[in-house]
Every structure is written in C-alpha cells, then in structure tokens.
Protein backbone atom coordinates (compact mmCIF):
# COMPACT_ATOMS: atom_id res chain seq x y z
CA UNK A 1 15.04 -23.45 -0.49
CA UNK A 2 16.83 -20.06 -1.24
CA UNK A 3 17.23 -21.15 -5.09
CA UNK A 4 12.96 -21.77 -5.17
CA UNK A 5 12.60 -18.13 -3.43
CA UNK A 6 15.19 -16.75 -6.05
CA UNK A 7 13.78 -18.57 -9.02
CA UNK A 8 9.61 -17.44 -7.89
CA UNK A 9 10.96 -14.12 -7.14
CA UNK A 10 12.14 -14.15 -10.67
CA UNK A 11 8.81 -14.83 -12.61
CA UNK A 12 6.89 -12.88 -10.47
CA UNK A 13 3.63 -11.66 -12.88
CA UNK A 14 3.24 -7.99 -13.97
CA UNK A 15 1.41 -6.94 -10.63
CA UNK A 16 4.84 -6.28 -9.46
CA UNK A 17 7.46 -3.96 -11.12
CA UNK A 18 9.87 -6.92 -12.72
CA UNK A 19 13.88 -6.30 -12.15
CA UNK A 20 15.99 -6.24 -15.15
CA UNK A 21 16.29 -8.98 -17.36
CA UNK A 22 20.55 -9.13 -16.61
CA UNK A 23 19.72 -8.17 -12.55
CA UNK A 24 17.82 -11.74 -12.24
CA UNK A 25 20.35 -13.68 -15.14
CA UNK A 26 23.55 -12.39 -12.27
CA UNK A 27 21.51 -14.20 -9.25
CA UNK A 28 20.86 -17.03 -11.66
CA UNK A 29 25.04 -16.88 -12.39
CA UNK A 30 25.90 -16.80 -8.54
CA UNK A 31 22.92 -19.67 -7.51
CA UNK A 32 24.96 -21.77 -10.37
CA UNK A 33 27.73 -21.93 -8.79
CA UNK A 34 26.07 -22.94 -5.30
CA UNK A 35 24.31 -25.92 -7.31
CA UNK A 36 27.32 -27.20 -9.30
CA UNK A 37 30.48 -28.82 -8.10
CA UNK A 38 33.89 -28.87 -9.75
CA UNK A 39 36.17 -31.95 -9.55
CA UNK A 40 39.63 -29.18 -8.57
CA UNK A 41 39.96 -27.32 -5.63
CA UNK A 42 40.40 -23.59 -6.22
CA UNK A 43 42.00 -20.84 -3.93
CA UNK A 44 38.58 -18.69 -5.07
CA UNK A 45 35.66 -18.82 -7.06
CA UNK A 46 35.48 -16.56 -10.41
CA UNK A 47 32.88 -15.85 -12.69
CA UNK A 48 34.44 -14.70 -16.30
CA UNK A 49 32.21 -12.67 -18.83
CA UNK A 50 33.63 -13.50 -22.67
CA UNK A 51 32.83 -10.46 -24.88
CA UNK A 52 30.61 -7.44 -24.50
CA UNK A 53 29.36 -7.33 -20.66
CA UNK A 54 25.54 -6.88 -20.33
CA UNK A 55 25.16 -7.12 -16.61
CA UNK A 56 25.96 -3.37 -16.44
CA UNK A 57 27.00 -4.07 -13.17
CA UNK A 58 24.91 -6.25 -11.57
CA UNK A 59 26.78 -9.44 -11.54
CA UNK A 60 29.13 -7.33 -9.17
CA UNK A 61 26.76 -6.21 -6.97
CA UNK A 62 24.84 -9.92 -6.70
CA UNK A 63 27.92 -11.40 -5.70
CA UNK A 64 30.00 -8.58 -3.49
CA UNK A 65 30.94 -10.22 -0.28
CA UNK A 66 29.75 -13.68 -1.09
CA UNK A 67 31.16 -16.81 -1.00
CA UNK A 68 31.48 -20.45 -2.73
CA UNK A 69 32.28 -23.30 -0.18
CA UNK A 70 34.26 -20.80 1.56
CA UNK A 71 35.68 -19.27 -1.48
CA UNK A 72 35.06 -15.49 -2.01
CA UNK A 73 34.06 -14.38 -5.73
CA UNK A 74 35.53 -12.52 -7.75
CA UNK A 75 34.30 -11.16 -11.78
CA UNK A 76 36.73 -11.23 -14.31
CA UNK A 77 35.72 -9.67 -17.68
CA UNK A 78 37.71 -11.37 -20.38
CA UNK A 79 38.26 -10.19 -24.25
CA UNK A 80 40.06 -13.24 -25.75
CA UNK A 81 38.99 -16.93 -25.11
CA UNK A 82 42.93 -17.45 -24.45
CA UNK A 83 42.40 -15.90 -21.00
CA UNK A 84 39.54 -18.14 -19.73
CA UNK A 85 42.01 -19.99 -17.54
CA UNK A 86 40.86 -20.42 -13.75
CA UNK A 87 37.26 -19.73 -14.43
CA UNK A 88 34.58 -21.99 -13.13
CA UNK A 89 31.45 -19.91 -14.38
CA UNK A 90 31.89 -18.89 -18.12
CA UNK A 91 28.92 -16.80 -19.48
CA UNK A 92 29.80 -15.81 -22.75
CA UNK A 93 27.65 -12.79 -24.31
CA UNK A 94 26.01 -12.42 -27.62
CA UNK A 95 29.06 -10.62 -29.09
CA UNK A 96 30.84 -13.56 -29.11
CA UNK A 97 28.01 -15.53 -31.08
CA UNK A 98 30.63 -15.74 -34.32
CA UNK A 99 33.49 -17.62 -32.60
CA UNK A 100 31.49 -19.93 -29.73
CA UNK A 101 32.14 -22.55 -31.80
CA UNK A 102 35.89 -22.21 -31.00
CA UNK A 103 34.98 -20.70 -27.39
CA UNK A 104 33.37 -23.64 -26.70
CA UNK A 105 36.18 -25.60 -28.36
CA UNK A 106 38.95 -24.04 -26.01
CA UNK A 107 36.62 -25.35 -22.95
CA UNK A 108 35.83 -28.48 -24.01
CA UNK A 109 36.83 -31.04 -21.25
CA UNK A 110 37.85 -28.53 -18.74
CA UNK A 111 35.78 -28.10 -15.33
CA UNK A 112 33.64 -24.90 -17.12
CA UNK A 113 30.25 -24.21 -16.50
CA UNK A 114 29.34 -22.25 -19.38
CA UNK A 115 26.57 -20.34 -19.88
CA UNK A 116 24.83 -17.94 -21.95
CA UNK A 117 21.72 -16.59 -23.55
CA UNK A 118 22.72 -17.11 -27.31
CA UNK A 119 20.09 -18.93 -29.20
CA UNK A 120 21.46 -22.86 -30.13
CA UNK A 121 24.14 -22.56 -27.32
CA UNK A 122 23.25 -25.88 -25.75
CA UNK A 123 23.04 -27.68 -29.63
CA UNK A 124 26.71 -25.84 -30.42
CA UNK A 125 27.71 -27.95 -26.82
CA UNK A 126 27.22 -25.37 -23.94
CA UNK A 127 26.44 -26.11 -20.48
CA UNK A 128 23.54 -23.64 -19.68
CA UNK A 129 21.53 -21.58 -21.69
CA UNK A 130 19.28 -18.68 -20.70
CA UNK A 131 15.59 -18.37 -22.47
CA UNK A 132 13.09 -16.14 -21.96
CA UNK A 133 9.23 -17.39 -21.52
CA UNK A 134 6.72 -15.42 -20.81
CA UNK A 135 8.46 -12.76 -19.68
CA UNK A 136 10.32 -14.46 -17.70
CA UNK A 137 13.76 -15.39 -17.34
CA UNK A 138 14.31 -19.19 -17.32
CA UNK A 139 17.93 -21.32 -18.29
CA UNK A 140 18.01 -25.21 -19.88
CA UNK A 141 20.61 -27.46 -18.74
CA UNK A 142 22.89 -29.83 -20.96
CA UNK A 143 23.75 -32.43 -19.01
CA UNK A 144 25.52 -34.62 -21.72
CA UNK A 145 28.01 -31.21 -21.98
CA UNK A 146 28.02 -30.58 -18.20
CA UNK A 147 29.01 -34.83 -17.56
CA UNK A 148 32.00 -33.67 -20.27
CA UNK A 149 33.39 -30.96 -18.70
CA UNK A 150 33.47 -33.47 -15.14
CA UNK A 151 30.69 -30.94 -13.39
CA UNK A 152 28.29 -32.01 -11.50
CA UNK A 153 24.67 -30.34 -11.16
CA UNK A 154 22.48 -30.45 -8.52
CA UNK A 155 19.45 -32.00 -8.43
CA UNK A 156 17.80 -29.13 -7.09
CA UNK A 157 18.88 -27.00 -9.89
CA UNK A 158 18.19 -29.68 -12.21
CA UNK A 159 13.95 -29.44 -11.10
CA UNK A 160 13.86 -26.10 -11.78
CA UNK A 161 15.01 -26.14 -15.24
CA UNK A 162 13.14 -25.38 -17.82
CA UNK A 163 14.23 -28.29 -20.07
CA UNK A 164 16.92 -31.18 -19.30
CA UNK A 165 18.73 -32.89 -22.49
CA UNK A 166 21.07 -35.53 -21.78
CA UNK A 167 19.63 -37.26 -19.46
C-alpha cells in the first residue's frame, strides 16, 4: 500500500507543485529495496551511486533513519566500479554511460540491483531503468537480468512498472 501512495504521489498532475525529478527517483531507490530480496544476508543495507551523484542530497535524506528487514541504510558514493563490493542497490549515473558496458560486466551474476536512468540500460543488461512519461517519473524492470543476478522482485513492484521484459 505505501509503494501505490509513493508511486500516485509521484505523478501527481501540474495542479500541484511536482518535487524534483532526483527527490521522487531516491524514494523510488529506497521502495526498491523494500520490494526486492537478495539470496545473502548482510550486516546492513547500502545503496552505492557509480559516477557523478545527481540526488544532490536527497537519497540521504529519503533514507536517514530507515531500515531494510531490520538493516539500517547507509549511501556510499563510489568512483571506480572496483569498489562496488557489498552493495545491494547500484544506481549508476549518466557519467558513467561510456563504461556500463564493463560496469555492468563487473556485476554480472552478483546479487545487484542496478539501476539507472541511462537510455538502453535495460538492452545493455541492467536491472531497472528510470523513464520519464509525461512528466512523470516512471522505472521498467528486466526481469531476465534481475533472475541473473539471483534477485527476486516483488510482485507488487512488478504491477506498477511501466514495462516488464523477461517475463
């Protein structure tokens, strides 16, 4: 129920003054992780940002003081893919667009939800990928990638995604 009131509150029309594009994409980011499972128990639960970080804060803020089965979050802003070790969430930004083919790569396998908003990142074999429509801020889901890397998505999530490939 709290993912539908997230997920209306993010396509609300233009009667309303909108929140930033990257404010509703960070309670997208935490609501992932509520919605997936992992196959490996992990002390906590991190969310890793490859490349240039466009949140500008707000992933931070979404997820200060909450909690994943138990495990508190932490945000981890990475640089090289070599450090993407002990992530579960991996959004990796635009300014990575000329190496996600070896990002991707590097992750391939492992327990990694990746995401981004990269155009073609679910045809180059990512997990999630952010679109806008409308106006609005909406994600696709690659199930055929998320079955790879042993992750397993909600239902829930699943109905309110824009698109579903690998069914």
């Amino acid at each position: 129920m709290t993912l539908v009131l997230i997920l209306l509150g993010s396509s609300l029309g233009n009667a309303q003054q909108k929140p930033p594009e990257y404010a509703v994409k960070a309670v997208y980011l935490y609501n992932f992780g509520r919605f997936a499972k992992w196959p490996a128990e992990s002390p906590n639960f991190t969310i890793c940002i490859l490349g240039k970080d466009p949140f500008m804060g707000s992933l931070d803020r979404t997820v200060a003081g909450e909690a994943i089965d138990g495990k508190p979050i932490a945000v981890r802003r990475l640089t090289e893919p070599s450090q993407i070790q002990d992530c579960q969430i991996l959004f990796v930004s635009n300014s990575e667009r000329l190496r996600v083919q070896s990002i991707l790569a590097q992750v391939q396998n492992q327990p990694v939800l990746t995401v981004s908003d990269m155009p073609q990142f679910m045809a180059r074999g990512g997990i999630i990928q952010f679109e806008l429509q409308d106006d609005r801020v909406r994600f696709s889901i690659n199930l055929k990638s998320a079955r790879e890397a042993k992750l397993s998505i909600s239902s829930d999530l699943l109905s309110v995604a824009s698109r579903v490939e690998g069914k």
